[in-house]
Protein backbone atom coordinates (compact mmCIF):
# COMPACT_ATOMS: atom_id res chain seq x y z
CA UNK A 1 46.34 35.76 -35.44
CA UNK A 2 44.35 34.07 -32.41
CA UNK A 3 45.71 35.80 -28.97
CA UNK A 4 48.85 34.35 -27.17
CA UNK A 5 48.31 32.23 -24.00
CA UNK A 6 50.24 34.26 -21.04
CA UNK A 7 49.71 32.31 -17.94
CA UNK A 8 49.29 34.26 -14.88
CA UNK A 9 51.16 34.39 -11.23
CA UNK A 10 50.43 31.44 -8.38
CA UNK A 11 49.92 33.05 -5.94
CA UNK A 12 49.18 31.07 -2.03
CA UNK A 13 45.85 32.99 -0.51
CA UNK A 14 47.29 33.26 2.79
CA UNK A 15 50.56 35.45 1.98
CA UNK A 16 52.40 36.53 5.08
CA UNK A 17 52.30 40.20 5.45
CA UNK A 18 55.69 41.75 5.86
CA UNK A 19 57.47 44.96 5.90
CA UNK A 20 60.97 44.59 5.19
CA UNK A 21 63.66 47.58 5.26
CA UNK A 22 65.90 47.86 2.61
CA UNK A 23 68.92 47.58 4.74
CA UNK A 24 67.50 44.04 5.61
CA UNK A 25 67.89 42.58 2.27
CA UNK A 26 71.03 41.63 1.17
CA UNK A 27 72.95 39.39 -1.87
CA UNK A 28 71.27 36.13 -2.83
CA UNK A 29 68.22 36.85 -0.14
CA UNK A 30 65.27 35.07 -1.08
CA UNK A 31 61.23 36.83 -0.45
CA UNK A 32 58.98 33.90 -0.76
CA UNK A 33 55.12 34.08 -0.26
CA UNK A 34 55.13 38.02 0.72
CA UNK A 35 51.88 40.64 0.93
CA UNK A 36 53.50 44.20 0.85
CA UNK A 37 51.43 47.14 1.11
CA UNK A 38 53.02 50.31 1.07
CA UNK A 39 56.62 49.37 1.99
CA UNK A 40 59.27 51.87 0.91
CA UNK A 41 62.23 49.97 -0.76
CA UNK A 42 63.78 52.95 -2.70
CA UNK A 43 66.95 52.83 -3.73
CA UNK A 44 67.10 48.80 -2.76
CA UNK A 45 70.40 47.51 -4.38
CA UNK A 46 70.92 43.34 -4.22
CA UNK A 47 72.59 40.85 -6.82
CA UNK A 48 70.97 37.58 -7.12
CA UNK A 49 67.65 38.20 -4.83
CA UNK A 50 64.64 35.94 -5.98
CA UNK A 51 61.42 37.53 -5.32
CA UNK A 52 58.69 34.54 -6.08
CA UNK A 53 54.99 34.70 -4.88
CA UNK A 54 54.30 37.87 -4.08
CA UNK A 55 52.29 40.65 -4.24
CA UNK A 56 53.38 44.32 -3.72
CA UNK A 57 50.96 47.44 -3.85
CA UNK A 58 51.79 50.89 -4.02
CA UNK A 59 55.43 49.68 -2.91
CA UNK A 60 58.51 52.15 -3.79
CA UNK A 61 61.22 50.47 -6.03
CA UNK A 62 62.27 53.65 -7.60
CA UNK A 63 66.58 53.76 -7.94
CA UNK A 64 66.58 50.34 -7.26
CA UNK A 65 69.53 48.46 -8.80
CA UNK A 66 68.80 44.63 -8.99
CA UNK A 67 71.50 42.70 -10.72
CA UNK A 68 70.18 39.15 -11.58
CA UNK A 69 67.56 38.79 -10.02
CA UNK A 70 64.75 35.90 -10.42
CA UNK A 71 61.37 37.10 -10.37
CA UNK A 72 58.43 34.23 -10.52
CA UNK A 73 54.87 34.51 -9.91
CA UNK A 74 55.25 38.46 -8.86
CA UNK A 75 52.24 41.15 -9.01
CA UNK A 76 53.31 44.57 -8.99
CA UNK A 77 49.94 46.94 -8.07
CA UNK A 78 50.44 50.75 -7.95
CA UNK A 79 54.13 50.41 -7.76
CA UNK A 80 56.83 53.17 -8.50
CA UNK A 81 60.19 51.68 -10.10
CA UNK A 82 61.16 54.80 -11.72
CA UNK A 83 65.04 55.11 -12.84
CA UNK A 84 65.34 51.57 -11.43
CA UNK A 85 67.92 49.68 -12.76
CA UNK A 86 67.21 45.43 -13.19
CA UNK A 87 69.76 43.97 -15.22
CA UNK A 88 70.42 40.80 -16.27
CA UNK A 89 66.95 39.70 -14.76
CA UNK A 90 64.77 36.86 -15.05
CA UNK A 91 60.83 37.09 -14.64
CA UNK A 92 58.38 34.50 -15.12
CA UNK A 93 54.48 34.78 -14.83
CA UNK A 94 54.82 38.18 -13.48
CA UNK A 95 52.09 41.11 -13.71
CA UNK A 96 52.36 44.79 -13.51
CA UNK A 97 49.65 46.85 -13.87
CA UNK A 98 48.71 51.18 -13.20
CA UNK A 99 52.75 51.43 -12.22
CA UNK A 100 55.17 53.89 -12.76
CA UNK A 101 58.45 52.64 -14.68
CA UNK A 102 59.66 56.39 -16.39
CA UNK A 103 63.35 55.99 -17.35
CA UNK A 104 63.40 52.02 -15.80
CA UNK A 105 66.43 49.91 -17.36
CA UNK A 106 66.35 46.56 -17.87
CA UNK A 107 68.92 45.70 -20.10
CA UNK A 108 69.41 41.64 -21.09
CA UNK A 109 66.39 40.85 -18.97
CA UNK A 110 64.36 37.97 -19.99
CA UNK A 111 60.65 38.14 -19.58
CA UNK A 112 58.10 35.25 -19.91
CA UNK A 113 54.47 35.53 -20.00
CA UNK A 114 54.53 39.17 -18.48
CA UNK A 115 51.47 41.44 -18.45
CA UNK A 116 52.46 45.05 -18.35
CA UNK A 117 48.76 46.85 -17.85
CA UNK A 118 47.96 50.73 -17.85
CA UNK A 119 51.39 51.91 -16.81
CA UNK A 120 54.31 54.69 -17.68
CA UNK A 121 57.35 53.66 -19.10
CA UNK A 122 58.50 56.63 -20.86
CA UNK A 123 62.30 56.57 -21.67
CA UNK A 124 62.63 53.18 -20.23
CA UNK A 125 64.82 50.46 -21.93
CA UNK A 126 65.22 47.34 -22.80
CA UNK A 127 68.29 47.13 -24.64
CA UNK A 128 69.38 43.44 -25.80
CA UNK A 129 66.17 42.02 -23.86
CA UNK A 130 63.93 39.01 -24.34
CA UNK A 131 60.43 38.85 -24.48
CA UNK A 132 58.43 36.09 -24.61
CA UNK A 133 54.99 35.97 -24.67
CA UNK A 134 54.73 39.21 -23.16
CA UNK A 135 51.83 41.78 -23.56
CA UNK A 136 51.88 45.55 -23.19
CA UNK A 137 48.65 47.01 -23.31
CA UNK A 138 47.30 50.87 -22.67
CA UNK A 139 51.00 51.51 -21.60
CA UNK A 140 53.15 55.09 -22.34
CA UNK A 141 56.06 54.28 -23.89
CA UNK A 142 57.33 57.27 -25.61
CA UNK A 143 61.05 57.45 -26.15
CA UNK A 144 61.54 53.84 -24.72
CA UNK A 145 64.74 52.02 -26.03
CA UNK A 146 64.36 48.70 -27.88
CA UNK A 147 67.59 48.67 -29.29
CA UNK A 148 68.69 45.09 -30.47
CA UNK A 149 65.60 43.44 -28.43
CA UNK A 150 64.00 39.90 -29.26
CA UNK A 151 59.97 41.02 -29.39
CA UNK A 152 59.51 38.02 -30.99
CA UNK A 153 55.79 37.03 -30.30
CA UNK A 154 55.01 40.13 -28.23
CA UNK A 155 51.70 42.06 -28.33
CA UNK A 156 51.62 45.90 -28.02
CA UNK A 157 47.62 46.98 -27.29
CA UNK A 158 46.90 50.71 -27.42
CA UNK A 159 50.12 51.96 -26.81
CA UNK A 160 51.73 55.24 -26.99
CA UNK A 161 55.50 54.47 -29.00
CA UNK A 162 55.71 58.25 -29.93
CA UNK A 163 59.85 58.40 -30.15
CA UNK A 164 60.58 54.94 -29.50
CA UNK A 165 63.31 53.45 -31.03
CA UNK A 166 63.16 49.96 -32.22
CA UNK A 167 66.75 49.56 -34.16
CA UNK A 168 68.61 46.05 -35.03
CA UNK A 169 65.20 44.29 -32.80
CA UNK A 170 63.92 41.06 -33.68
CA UNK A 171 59.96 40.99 -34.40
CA UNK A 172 59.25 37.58 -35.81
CA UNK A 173 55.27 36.99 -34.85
CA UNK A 174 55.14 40.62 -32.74
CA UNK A 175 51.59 42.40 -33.10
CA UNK A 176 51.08 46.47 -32.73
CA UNK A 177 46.80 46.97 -32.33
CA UNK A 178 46.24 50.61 -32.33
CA UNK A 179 49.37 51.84 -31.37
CA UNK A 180 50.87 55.22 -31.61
CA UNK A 181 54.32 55.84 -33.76
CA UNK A 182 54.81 59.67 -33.94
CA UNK A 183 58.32 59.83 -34.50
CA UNK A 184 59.01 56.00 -33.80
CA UNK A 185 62.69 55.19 -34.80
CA UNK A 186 64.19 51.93 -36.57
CA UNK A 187 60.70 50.73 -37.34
CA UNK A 188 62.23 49.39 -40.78
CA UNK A 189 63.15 46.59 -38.20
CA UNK A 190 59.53 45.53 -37.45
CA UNK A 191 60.00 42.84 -40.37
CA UNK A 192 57.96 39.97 -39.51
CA UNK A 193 55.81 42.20 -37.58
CA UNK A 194 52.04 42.63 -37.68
CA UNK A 195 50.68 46.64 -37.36
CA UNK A 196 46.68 46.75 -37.06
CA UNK A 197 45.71 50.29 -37.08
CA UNK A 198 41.58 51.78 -37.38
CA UNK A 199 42.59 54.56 -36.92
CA UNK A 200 43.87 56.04 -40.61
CA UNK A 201 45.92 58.77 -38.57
CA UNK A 202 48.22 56.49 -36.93
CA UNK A 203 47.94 54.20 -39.83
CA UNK A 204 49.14 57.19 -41.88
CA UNK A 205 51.91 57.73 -38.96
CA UNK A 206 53.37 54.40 -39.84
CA UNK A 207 53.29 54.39 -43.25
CA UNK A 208 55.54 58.21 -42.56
CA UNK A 209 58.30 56.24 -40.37
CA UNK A 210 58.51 52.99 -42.53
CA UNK A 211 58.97 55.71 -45.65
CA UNK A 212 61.52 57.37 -43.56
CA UNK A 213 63.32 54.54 -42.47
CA UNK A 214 63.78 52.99 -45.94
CA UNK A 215 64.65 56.65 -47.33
CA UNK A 216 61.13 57.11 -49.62
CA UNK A 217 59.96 60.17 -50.29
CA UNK A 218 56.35 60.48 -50.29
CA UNK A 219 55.19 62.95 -52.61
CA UNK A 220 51.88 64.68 -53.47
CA UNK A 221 50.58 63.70 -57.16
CA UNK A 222 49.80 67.24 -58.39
CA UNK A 223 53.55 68.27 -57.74
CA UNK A 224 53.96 66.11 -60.67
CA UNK A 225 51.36 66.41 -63.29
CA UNK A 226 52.86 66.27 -66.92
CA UNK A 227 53.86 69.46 -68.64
């Protein structure tokens, strides 16, 4: 299967360097065109903020509650969104890369062409969400919640799904290279699905799940040799 095109944030080259408090933004504010470095926005909580053109490094988003927002042409460098809560969001031509997301929630968000790069998203979720081309790759995902997800199309690359639980998800067209599935949950889901595996261990650790998940016992020939 020849590699999806994800296009990749516009950004301007002369961003204008802000530092914004979190009791400055409020419902339906709109950051356009913004360079933040460092900028602590913990605990930020906004419905219908568009963030489009900007770049934030090592900026704090952790316990932030977003509810609808519109994210376009957004890098996200070093950032911490742990327990944040975005649903109901829209992001476009977005890129996150060496970030923290452990137990982030997006449910119902809608991604398109998204880069997730080198970054922790253990017992995140993305219940009910929509991903289109969207690529994870050398991201932690153990125990992260698919449940009922569209990964139509999307491309896991060396990714740890130890735990993860894929129930009732849609995965027309999706590609796992080289993932882990330790204990990986509703995998009989995956139909449509392409897993690429060189490693025979984690090939092995998929063929355990899918035998689980369709209730097959795998068995060792000598424990039935004829009498």
């Amino acid at each position: 299967m020849p590699p999806q095109k994800i296009a990749t944030p516009r950004l301007r080259s002369d961003l204008d360097r802000q530092a914004p408090a979190v009791d400055e933004i409020e419902d339906e504010d709109r950051l356009l065109d913004l360079e933040l470095e460092d900028v602590e926005l913990r605990g930020l909580a906004a419905e219908h903020l568009e963030i489009s053109g900007c770049r934030l490094t090592r900026c704090d988003l952790g316990g932030s509650e977003l509810e609808k927002a519109v994210l376009v042409d957004l890098v996200l460098d070093h950032c911490d969104l742990a327990n944040a809560r975005w649903s109901d969001a829209s992001a476009s031509r977005v890129a996150i890369s060496s970030s923290r997301l452990t137990g982030f929630a997006g449910p119902a968000l809608n991604l398109q062409h998204v880069t997730v790069r080198d970054c922790v998203l253990d017992f995140s979720s993305f219940r009910f969400a929509k991903f289109v081309r969207t690529e994870f790759t050398d991201c932690r995902l153990q125990s992260a919640d698919f449940v009922s997800a569209d990964l139509s199309g999307t491309v896991f690359r060396h990714c740890d799904l130890t735990g993860a639980e894929f129930s009732q998800v849609k995965a027309n067209g999706a590609v796992f290279v080289d993932c882990t599935w330790e204990g990986a949950r509703g995998i009989a889901s995956l139909g449509g699905a392409t897993i690429a595996n060189s490693s025979p261990i984690d090939a092995l650790a998929v063929t355990l799940a899918m035998a689980s998940a369709l209730g097959i016992t795998l068995g060792d020939p000598d424990d039935f040799q004829p009498l």
